[in-house]
C-alpha atoms as a PDB file:
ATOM      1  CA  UNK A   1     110.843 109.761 116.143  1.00  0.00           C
ATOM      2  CA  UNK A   2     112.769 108.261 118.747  1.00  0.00           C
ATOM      3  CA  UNK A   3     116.691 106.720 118.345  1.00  0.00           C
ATOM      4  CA  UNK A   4     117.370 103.821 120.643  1.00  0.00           C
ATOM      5  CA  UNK A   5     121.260 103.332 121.548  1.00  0.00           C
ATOM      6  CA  UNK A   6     122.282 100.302 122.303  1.00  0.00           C
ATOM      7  CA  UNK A   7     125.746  99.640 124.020  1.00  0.00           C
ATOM      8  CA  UNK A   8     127.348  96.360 124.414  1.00  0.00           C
ATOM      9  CA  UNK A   9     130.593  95.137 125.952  1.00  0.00           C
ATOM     10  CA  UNK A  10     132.698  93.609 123.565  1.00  0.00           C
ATOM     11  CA  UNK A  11     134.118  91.593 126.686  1.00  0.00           C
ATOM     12  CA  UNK A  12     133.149  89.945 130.020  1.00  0.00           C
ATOM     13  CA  UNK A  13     134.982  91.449 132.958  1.00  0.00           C
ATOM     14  CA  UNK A  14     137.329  89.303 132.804  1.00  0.00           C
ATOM     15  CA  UNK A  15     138.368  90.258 129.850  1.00  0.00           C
ATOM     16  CA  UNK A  16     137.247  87.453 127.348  1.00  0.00           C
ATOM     17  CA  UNK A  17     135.931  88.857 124.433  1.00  0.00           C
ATOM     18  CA  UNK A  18     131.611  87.168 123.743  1.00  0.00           C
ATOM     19  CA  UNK A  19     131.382  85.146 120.750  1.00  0.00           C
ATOM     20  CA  UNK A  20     129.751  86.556 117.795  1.00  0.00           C
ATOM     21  CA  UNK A  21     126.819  84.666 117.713  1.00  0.00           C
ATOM     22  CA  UNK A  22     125.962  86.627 120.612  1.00  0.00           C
ATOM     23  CA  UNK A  23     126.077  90.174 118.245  1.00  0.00           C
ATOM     24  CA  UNK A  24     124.092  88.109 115.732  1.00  0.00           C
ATOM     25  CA  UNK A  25     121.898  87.194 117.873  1.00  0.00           C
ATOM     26  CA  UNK A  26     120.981  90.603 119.366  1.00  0.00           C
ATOM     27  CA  UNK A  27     121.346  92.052 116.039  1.00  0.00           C
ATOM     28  CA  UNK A  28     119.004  89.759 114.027  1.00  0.00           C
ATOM     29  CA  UNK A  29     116.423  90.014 116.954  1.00  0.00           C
ATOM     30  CA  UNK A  30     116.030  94.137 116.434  1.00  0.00           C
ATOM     31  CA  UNK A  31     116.003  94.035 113.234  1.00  0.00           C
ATOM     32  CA  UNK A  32     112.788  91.828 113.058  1.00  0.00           C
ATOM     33  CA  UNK A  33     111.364  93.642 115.231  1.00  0.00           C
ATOM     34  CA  UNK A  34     111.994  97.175 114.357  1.00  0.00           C
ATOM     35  CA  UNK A  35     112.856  96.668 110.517  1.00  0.00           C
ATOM     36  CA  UNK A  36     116.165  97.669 110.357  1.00  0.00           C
ATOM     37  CA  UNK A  37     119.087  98.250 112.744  1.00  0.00           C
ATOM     38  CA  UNK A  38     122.377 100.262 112.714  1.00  0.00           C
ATOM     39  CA  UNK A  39     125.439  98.678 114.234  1.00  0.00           C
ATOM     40  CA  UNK A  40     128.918 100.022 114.971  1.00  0.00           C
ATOM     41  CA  UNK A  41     131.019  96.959 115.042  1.00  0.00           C
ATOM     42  CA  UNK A  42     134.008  97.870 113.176  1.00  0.00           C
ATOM     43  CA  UNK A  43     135.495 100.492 115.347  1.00  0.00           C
ATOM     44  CA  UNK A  44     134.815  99.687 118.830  1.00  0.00           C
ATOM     45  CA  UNK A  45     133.586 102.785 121.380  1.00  0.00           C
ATOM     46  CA  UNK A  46     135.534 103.105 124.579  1.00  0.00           C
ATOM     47  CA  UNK A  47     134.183 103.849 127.476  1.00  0.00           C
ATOM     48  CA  UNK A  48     135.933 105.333 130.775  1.00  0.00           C
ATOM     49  CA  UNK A  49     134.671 106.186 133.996  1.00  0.00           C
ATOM     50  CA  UNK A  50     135.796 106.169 137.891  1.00  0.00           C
ATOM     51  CA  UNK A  51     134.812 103.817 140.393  1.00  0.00           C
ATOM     52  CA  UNK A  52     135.607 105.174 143.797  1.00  0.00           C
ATOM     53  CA  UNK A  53     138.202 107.850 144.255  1.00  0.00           C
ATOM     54  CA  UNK A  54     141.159 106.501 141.880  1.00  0.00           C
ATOM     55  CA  UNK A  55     140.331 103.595 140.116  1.00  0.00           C
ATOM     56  CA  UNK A  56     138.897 104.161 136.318  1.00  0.00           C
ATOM     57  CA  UNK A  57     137.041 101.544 134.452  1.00  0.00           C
ATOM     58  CA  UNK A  58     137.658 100.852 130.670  1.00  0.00           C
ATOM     59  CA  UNK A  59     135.156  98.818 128.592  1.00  0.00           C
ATOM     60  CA  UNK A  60     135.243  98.278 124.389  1.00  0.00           C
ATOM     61  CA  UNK A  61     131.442  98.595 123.620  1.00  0.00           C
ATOM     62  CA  UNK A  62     130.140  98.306 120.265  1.00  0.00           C
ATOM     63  CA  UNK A  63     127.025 100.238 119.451  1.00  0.00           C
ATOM     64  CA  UNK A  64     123.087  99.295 118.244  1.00  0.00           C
ATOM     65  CA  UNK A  65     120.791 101.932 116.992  1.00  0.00           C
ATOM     66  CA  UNK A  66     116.900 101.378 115.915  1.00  0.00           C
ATOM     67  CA  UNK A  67     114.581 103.919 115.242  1.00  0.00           C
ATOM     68  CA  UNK A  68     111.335 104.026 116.848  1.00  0.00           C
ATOM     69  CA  UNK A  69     108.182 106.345 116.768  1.00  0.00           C
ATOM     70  CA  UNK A  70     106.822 105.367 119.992  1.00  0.00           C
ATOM     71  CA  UNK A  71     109.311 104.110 123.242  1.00  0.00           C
ATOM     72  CA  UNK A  72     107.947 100.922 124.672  1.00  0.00           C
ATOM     73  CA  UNK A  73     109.676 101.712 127.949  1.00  0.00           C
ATOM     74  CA  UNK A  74     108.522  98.648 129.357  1.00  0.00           C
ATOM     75  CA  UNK A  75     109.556  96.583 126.666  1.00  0.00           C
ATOM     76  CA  UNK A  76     112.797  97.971 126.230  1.00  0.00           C
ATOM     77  CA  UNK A  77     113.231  97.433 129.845  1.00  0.00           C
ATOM     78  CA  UNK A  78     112.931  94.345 129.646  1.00  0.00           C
ATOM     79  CA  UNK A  79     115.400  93.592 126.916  1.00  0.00           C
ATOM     80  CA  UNK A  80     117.821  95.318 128.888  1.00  0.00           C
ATOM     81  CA  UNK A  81     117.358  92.847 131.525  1.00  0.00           C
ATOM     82  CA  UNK A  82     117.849  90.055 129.294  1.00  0.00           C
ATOM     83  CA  UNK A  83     120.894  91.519 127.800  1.00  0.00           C
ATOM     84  CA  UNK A  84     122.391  92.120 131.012  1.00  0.00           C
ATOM     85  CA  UNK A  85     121.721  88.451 132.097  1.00  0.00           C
ATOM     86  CA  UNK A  86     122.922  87.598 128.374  1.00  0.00           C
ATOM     87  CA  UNK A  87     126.249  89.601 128.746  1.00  0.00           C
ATOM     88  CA  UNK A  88     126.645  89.102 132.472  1.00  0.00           C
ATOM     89  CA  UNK A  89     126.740  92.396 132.889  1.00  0.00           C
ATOM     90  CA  UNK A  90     125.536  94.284 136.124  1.00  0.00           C
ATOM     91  CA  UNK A  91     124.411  97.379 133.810  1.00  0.00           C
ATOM     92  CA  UNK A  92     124.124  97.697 130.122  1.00  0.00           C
ATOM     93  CA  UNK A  93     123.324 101.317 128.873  1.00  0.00           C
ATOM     94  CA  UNK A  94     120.057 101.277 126.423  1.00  0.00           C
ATOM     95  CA  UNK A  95     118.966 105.153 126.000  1.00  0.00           C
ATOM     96  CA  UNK A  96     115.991 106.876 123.875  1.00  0.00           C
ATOM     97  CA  UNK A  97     116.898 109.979 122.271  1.00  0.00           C
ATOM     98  CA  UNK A  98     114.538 112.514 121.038  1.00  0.00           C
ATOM     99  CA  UNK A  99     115.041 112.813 116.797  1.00  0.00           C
ATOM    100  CA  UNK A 100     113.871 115.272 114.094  1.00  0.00           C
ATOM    101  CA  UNK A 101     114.093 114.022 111.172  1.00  0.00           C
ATOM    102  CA  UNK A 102     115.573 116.804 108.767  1.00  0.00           C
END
Protein backbone atom coordinates (compact mmCIF):
# COMPACT_ATOMS: atom_id res chain seq x y z
CA UNK A 1 0.00 0.00 0.00
CA UNK A 2 1.16 3.18 -1.13
CA UNK A 3 0.14 6.92 0.56
CA UNK A 4 0.08 9.71 -1.97
CA UNK A 5 0.73 13.36 -0.40
CA UNK A 6 -0.56 15.94 -1.96
CA UNK A 7 0.56 19.62 -1.18
CA UNK A 8 -1.13 22.66 -2.35
CA UNK A 9 -0.51 26.38 -1.94
CA UNK A 10 -3.17 27.99 -0.26
CA UNK A 11 -1.98 31.21 -2.27
CA UNK A 12 -0.55 32.42 -5.63
CA UNK A 13 2.78 34.14 -5.24
CA UNK A 14 1.45 37.02 -4.99
CA UNK A 15 -0.12 36.35 -2.20
CA UNK A 16 -3.91 35.99 -3.16
CA UNK A 17 -5.33 33.23 -1.55
CA UNK A 18 -7.24 30.40 -4.77
CA UNK A 19 -10.84 30.19 -4.46
CA UNK A 20 -12.31 27.17 -3.02
CA UNK A 21 -13.78 25.75 -5.85
CA UNK A 22 -10.37 25.10 -6.80
CA UNK A 23 -9.90 22.60 -3.37
CA UNK A 24 -13.28 21.18 -4.41
CA UNK A 25 -12.38 20.64 -7.43
CA UNK A 26 -9.11 18.73 -6.81
CA UNK A 27 -10.70 17.14 -3.93
CA UNK A 28 -13.87 15.73 -5.59
CA UNK A 29 -11.65 14.57 -8.59
CA UNK A 30 -9.43 12.02 -6.14
CA UNK A 31 -11.95 10.94 -4.48
CA UNK A 32 -13.72 9.42 -7.61
CA UNK A 33 -10.99 8.14 -8.60
CA UNK A 34 -9.35 6.58 -5.68
CA UNK A 35 -12.55 6.18 -3.37
CA UNK A 36 -11.81 8.25 -0.70
CA UNK A 37 -9.41 11.11 0.11
CA UNK A 38 -7.92 12.71 3.28
CA UNK A 39 -7.56 16.46 3.38
CA UNK A 40 -5.90 18.81 5.87
CA UNK A 41 -7.66 22.03 5.31
CA UNK A 42 -8.30 23.30 8.66
CA UNK A 43 -4.86 23.93 9.91
CA UNK A 44 -2.75 25.00 7.14
CA UNK A 45 1.10 23.36 6.82
CA UNK A 46 3.88 25.86 6.44
CA UNK A 47 6.48 25.42 4.49
CA UNK A 48 10.07 27.21 4.62
CA UNK A 49 13.00 26.90 2.61
CA UNK A 50 16.04 29.15 1.16
CA UNK A 51 16.38 30.41 -2.17
CA UNK A 52 19.91 31.55 -2.74
CA UNK A 53 22.15 32.43 0.14
CA UNK A 54 19.67 34.63 2.43
CA UNK A 55 16.41 34.81 1.19
CA UNK A 56 13.77 32.07 2.72
CA UNK A 57 10.53 31.26 1.08
CA UNK A 58 7.24 30.78 3.10
CA UNK A 59 4.18 29.09 1.53
CA UNK A 60 0.62 27.97 3.55
CA UNK A 61 -0.02 24.52 1.86
CA UNK A 62 -2.86 22.47 2.73
CA UNK A 63 -2.46 18.75 2.42
CA UNK A 64 -4.26 15.68 0.15
CA UNK A 65 -3.68 12.10 0.98
CA UNK A 66 -5.13 8.91 -1.11
CA UNK A 67 -4.18 5.57 -0.66
CA UNK A 68 -3.10 3.50 -3.43
CA UNK A 69 -1.89 -0.19 -3.94
CA UNK A 70 -0.15 0.33 -7.08
CA UNK A 71 1.70 4.07 -8.08
CA UNK A 72 0.66 5.07 -11.54
CA UNK A 73 3.79 7.18 -11.81
CA UNK A 74 2.83 8.28 -15.06
CA UNK A 75 -0.48 9.20 -14.18
CA UNK A 76 0.29 10.93 -11.18
CA UNK A 77 2.74 12.80 -13.19
CA UNK A 78 0.59 14.03 -15.07
CA UNK A 79 -1.81 15.42 -12.53
CA UNK A 80 0.97 17.17 -11.14
CA UNK A 81 1.37 18.95 -14.29
CA UNK A 82 -2.09 19.96 -14.41
CA UNK A 83 -2.08 21.13 -10.91
CA UNK A 84 0.86 23.13 -11.40
CA UNK A 85 -0.71 24.81 -14.53
CA UNK A 86 -4.02 24.89 -12.28
CA UNK A 87 -2.22 26.67 -9.30
CA UNK A 88 0.33 28.52 -11.38
CA UNK A 89 2.77 27.10 -9.63
CA UNK A 90 6.37 26.32 -11.01
CA UNK A 91 6.51 23.08 -8.63
CA UNK A 92 3.87 21.42 -6.61
CA UNK A 93 5.18 18.54 -4.30
CA UNK A 94 3.06 15.12 -4.97
CA UNK A 95 5.14 12.17 -3.14
CA UNK A 96 4.42 8.21 -2.77
CA UNK A 97 5.24 6.83 0.46
CA UNK A 98 5.76 3.26 1.18
CA UNK A 99 2.74 2.04 3.96
CA UNK A 100 2.17 -1.06 6.16
CA UNK A 101 -0.85 -1.27 7.15
CA UNK A 102 -0.80 -2.32 10.97
Amino acid sequence: MNLIQLLLPLCDNDGHPFPQSMYLQVRDGLAEQFGGITAYVRSPAEGLWKEGLSDAVKDEIVIYEVMVREVDREWWKGFRERLERLFRQESIVVRAIPIEML
